[in-house]
C-alpha atoms as a PDB file:
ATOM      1  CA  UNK A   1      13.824 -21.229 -31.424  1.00  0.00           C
ATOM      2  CA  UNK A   2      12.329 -18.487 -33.326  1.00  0.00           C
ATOM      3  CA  UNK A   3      13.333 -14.655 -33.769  1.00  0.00           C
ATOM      4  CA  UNK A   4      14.654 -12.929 -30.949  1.00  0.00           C
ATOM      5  CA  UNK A   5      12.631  -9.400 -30.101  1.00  0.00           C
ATOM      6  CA  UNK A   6      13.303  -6.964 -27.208  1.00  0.00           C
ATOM      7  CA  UNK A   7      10.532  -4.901 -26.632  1.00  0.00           C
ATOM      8  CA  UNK A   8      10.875  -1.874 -24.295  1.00  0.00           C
ATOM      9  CA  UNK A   9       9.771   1.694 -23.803  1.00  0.00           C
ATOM     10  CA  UNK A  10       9.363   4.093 -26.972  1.00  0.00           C
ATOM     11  CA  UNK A  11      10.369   6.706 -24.365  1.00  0.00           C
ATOM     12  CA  UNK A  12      11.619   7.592 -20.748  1.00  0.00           C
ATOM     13  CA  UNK A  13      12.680  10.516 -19.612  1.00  0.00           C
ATOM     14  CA  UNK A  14      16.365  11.686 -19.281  1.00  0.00           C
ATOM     15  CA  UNK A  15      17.057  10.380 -15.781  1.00  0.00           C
ATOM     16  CA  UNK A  16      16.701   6.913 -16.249  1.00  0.00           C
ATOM     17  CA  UNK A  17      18.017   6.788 -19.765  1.00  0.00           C
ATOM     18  CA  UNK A  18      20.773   4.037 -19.566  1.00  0.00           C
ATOM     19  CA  UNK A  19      19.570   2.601 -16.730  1.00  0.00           C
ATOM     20  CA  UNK A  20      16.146   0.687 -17.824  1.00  0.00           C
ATOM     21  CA  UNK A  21      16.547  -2.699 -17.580  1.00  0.00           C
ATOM     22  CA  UNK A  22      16.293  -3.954 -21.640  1.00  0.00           C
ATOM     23  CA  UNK A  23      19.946  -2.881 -21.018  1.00  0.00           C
ATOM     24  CA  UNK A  24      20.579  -6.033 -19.109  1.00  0.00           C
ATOM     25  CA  UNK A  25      18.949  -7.741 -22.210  1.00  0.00           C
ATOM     26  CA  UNK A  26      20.653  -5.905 -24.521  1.00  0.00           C
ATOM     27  CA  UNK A  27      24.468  -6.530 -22.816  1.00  0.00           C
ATOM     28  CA  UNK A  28      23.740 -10.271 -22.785  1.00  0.00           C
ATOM     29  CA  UNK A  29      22.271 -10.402 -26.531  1.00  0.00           C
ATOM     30  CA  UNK A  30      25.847  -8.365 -27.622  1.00  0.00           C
ATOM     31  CA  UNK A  31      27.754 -10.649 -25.362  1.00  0.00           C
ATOM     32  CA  UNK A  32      26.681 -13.686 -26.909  1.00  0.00           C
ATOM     33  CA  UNK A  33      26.266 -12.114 -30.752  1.00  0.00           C
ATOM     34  CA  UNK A  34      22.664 -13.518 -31.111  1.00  0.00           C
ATOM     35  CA  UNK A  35      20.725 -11.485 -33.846  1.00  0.00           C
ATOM     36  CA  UNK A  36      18.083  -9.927 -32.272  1.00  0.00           C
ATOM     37  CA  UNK A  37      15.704  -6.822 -32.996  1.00  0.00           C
ATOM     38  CA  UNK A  38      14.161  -3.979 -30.453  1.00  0.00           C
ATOM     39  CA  UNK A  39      10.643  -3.004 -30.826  1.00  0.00           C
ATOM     40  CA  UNK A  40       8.549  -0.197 -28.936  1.00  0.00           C
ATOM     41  CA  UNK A  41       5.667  -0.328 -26.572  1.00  0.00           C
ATOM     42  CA  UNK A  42       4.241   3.308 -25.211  1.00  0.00           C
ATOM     43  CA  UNK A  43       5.460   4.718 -21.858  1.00  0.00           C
ATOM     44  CA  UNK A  44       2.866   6.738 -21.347  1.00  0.00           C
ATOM     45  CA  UNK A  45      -0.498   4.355 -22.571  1.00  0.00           C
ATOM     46  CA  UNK A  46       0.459   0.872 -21.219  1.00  0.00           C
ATOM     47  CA  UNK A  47      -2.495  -0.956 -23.305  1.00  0.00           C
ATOM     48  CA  UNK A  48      -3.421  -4.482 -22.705  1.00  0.00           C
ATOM     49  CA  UNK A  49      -0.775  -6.091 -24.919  1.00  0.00           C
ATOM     50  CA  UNK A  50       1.274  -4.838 -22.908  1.00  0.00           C
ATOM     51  CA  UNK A  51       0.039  -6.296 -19.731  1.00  0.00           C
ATOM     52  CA  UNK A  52      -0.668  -9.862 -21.548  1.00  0.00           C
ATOM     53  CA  UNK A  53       3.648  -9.560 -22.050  1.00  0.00           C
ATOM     54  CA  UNK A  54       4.487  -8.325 -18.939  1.00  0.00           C
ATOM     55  CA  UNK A  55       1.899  -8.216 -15.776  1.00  0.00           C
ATOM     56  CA  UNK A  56       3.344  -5.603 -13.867  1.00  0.00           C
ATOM     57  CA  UNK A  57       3.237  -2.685 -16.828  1.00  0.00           C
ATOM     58  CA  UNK A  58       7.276  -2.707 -17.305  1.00  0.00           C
ATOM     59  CA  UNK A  59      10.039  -3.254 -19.134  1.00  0.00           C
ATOM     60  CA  UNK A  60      11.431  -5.162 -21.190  1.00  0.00           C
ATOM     61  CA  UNK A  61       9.834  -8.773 -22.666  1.00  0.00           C
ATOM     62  CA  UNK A  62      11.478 -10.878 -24.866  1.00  0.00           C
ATOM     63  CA  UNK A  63       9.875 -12.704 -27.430  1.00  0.00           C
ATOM     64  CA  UNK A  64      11.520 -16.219 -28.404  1.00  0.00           C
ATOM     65  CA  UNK A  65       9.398 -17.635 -31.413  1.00  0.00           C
ATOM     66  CA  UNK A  66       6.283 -18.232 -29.967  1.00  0.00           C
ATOM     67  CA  UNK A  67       7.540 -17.712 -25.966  1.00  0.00           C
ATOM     68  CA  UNK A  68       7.073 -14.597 -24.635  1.00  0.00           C
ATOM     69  CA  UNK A  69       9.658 -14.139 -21.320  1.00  0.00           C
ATOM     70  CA  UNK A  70       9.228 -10.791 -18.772  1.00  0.00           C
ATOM     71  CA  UNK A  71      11.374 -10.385 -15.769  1.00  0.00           C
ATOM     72  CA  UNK A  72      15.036  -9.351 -16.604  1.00  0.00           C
ATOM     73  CA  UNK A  73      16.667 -12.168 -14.657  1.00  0.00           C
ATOM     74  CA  UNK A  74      14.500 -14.817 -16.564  1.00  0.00           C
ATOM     75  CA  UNK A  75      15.603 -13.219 -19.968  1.00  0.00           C
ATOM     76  CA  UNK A  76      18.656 -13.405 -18.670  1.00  0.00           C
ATOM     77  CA  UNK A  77      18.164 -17.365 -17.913  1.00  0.00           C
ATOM     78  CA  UNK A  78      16.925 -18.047 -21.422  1.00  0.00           C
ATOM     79  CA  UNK A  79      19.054 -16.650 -23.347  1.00  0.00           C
ATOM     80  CA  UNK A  80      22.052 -18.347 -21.116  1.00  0.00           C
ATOM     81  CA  UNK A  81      20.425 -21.644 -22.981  1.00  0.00           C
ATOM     82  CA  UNK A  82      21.091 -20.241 -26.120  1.00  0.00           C
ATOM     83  CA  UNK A  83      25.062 -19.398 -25.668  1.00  0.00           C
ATOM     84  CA  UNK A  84      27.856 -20.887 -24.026  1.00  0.00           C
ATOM     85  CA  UNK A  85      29.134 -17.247 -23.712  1.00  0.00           C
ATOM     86  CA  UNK A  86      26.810 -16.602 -21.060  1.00  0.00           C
ATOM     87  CA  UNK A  87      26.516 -19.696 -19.008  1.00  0.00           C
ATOM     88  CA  UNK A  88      29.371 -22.265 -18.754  1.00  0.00           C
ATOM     89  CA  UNK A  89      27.974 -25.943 -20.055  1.00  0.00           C
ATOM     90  CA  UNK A  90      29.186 -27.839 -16.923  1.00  0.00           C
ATOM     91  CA  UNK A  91      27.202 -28.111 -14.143  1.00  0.00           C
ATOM     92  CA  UNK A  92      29.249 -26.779 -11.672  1.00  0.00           C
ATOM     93  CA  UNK A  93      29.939 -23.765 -13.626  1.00  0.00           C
ATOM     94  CA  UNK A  94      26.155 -23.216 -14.634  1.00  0.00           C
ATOM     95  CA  UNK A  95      25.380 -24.120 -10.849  1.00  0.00           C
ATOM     96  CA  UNK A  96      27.290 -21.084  -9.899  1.00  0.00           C
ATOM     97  CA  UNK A  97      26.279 -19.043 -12.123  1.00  0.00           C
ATOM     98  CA  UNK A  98      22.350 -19.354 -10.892  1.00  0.00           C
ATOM     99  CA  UNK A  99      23.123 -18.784  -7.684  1.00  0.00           C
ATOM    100  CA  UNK A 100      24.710 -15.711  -8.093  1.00  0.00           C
ATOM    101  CA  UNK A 101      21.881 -14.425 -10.674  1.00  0.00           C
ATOM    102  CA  UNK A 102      19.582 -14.767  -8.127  1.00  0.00           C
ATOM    103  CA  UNK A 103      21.684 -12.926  -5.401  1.00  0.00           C
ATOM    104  CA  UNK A 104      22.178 -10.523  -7.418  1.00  0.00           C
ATOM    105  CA  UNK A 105      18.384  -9.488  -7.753  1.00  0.00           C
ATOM    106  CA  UNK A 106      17.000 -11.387  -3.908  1.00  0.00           C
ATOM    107  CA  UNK A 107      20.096 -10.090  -1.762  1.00  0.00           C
ATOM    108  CA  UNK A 108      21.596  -6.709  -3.400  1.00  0.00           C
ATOM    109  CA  UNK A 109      18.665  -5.249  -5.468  1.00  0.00           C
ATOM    110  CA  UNK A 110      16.244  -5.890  -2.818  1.00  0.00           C
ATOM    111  CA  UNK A 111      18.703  -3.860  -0.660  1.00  0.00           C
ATOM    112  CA  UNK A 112      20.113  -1.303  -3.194  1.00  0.00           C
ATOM    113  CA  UNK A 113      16.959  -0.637  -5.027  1.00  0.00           C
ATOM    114  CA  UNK A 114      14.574   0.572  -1.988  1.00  0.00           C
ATOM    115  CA  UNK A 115      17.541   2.672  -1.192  1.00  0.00           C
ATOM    116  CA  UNK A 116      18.364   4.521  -4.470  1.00  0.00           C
ATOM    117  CA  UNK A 117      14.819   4.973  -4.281  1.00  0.00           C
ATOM    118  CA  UNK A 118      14.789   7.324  -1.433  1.00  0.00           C
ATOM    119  CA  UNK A 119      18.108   8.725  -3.012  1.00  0.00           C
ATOM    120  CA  UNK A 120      16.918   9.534  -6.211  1.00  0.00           C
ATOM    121  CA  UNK A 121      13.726  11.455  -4.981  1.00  0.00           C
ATOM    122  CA  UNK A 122      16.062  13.826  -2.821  1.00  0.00           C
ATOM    123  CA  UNK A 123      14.731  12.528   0.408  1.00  0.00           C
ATOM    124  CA  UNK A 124      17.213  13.461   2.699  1.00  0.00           C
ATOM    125  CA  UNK A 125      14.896  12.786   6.039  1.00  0.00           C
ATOM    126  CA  UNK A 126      17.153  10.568   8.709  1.00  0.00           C
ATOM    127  CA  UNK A 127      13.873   8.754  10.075  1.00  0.00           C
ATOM    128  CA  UNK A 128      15.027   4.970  11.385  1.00  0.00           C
ATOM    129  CA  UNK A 129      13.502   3.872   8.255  1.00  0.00           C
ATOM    130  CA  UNK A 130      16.148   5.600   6.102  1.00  0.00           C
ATOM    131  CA  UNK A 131      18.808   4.242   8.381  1.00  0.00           C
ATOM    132  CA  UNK A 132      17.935   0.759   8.405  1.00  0.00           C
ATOM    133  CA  UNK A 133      18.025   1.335   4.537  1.00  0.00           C
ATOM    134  CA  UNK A 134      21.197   2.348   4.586  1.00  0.00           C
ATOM    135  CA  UNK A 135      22.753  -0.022   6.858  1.00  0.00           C
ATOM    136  CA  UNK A 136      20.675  -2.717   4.922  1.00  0.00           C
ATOM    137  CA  UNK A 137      22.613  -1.784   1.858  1.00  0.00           C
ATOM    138  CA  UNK A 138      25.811  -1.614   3.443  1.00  0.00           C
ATOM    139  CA  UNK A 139      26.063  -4.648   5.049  1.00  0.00           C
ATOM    140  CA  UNK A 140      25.175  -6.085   1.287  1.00  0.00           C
ATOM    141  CA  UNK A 141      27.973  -4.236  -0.153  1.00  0.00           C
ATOM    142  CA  UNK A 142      30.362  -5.067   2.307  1.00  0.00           C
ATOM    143  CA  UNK A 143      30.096  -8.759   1.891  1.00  0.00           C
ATOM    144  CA  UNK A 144      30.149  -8.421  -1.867  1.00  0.00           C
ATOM    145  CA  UNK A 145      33.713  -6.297  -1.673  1.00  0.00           C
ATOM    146  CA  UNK A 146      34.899  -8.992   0.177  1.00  0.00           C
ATOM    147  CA  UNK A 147      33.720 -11.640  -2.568  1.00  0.00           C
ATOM    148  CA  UNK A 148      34.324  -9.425  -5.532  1.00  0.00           C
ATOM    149  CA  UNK A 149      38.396  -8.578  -3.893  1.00  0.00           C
ATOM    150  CA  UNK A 150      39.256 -11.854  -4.631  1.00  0.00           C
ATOM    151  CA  UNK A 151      37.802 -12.716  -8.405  1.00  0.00           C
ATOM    152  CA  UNK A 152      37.652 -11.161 -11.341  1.00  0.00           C
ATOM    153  CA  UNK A 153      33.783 -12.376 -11.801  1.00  0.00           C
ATOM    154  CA  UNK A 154      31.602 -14.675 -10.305  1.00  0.00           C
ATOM    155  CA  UNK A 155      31.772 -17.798 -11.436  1.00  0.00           C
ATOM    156  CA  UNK A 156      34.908 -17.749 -12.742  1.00  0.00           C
ATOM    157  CA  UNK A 157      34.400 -16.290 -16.794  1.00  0.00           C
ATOM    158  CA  UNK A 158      31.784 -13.549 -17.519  1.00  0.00           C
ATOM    159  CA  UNK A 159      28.574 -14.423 -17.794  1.00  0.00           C
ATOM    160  CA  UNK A 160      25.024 -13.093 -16.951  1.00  0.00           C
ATOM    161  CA  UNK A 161      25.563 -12.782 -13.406  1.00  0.00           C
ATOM    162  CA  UNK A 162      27.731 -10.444 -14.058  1.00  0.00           C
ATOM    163  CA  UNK A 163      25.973  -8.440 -16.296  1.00  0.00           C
ATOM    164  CA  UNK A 164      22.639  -8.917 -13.127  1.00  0.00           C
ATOM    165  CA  UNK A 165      24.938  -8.035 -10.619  1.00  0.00           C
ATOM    166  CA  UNK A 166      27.369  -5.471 -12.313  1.00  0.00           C
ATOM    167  CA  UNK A 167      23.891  -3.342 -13.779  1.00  0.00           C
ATOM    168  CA  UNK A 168      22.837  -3.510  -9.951  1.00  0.00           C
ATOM    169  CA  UNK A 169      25.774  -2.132  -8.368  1.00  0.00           C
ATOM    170  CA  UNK A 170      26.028   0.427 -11.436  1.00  0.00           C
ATOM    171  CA  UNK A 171      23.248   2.122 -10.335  1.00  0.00           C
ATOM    172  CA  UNK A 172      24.120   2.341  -6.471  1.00  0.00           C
ATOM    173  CA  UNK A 173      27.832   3.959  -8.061  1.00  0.00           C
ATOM    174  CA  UNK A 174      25.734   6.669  -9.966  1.00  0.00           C
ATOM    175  CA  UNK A 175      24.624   8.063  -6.421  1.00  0.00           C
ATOM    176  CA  UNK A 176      28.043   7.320  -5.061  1.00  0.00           C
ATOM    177  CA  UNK A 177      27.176   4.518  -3.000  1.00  0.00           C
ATOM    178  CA  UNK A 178      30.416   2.296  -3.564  1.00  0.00           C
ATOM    179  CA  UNK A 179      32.463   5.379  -2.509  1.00  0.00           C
ATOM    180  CA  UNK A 180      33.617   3.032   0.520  1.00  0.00           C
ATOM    181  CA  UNK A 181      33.971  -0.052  -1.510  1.00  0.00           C
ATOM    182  CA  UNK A 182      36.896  -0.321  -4.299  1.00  0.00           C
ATOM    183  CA  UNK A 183      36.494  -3.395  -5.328  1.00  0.00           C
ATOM    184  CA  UNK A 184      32.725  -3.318  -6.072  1.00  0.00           C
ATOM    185  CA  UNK A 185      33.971   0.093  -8.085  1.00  0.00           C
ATOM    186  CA  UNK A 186      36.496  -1.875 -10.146  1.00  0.00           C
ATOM    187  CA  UNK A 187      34.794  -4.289 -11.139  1.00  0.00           C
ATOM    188  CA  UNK A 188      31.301  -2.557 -12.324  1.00  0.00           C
ATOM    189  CA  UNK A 189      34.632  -0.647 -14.270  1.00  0.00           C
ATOM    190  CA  UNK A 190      35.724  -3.881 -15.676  1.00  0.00           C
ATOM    191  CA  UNK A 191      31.930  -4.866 -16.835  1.00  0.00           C
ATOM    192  CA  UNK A 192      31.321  -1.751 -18.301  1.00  0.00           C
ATOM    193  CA  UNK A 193      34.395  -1.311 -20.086  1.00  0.00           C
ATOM    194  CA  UNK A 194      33.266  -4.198 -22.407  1.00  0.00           C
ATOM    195  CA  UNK A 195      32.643  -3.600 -25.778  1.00  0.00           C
ATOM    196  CA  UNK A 196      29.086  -5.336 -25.355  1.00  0.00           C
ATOM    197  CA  UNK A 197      27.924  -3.071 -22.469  1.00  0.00           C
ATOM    198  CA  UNK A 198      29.992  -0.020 -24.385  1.00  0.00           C
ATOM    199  CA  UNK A 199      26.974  -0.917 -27.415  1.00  0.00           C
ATOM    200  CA  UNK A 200      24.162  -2.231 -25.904  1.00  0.00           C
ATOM    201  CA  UNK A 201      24.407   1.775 -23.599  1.00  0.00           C
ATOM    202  CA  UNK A 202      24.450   3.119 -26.632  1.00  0.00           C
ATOM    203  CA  UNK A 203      21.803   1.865 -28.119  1.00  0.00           C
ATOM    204  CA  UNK A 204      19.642   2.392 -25.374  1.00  0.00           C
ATOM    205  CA  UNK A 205      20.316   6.085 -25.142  1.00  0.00           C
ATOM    206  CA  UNK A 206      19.877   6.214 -28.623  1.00  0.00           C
ATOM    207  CA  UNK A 207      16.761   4.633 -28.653  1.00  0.00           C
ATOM    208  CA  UNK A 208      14.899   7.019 -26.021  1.00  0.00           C
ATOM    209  CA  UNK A 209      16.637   9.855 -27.338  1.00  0.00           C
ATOM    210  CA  UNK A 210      15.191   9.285 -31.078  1.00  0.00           C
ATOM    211  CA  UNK A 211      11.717   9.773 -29.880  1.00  0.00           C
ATOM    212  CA  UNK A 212      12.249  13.756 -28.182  1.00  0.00           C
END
């Protein structure tokens, strides 16, 4: 394994600041204490380096030695092989662990994210799409209360499906979206009252705001 790099945005604007996704990145590289360093790609010229790191023009990459890694939930992955602090050893445990990564991104980001969407842009049209939208979001968030009521994380101890899962339902809170469900609310309050996450936000908004 070689040195680790995070490359993201030099710049967003203000909205999204702590809420780009090298924070998920970020979180798990404090979490786990791994030395790592951030680099810059433009926002606003996406150039073909870019593209040869990540296809679809976003953010963030990772850059392992000589492996290059896009897609937040892969990071995510990679850097659980790297630290026990972010993926238990045992099967069972790292078994769990998966499986909840990738419900976190195919079952409540592909509901949450479409909707905070439509939220964010102020759209306030009730057309049957919106409503199946919501509902589609709700019915996510109602199964995860009922998970999330009875643990303190996922699989048991922290690890990066909570970080996935916790950044996801962080964003549906900022548009009050958990209003209805308190124990998604405390526990997105448990994740982000970690000392990693407390950082790693920092640094982020620190980062975009250097470059105004």
């Amino acid at each position: 394994m070689g040195d680790l790099v995070l490359t993201t945005y030099d710049w967003v604007p203000k909205s999204p600041r702590g809420y780009v996704r090298d924070i998920r990145v970020r979180w798990a590289l404090e979490e786990a204490g791994l030395p790592y360093r951030v680099e810059k790609t433009p926002f606003r010229a996406r150039g073909a380096e870019h593209f040869a790191h990540q296809p679809f023009g976003q953010v963030p990459w990772l850059t392992d030695g000589d492996i290059s890694i896009f897609e937040s939930g892969a990071i995510l992955l990679h850097l659980g092989e790297r630290s026990d602090a972010l993926i238990p050893s045992d099967p069972r445990g790292r078994s769990t662990v998966v499986e909840w990564l990738f419900a976190a991104l195919n079952s409540v980001e592909a509901a949450s994210l479409p909707w905070s969407i439509f939220v964010f842009s102020g759209d306030t049209t009730e057309t049957p799409g919106r409503k199946h939208l919501d509902g589609f979001l709700e019915t996510r968030l109602k199964h995860m209360d009922a998970v999330l009521a009875e643990r303190e994380w996922l699989a048991g101890c922290f690890s990066i499906a909570d970080i996935l899962m916790a950044d996801v339902l962080r964003l549906v809170g900022r548009f009050d979206g958990l209003a209805a469900h308190p124990a998604c609310r405390d526990y997105v309050a448990r994740a982000t009252a970690r000392p990693s996450f407390v950082k790693a936000h920092a640094d982020q908004m620190a980062h975009f705001a250097a470059a105004d």
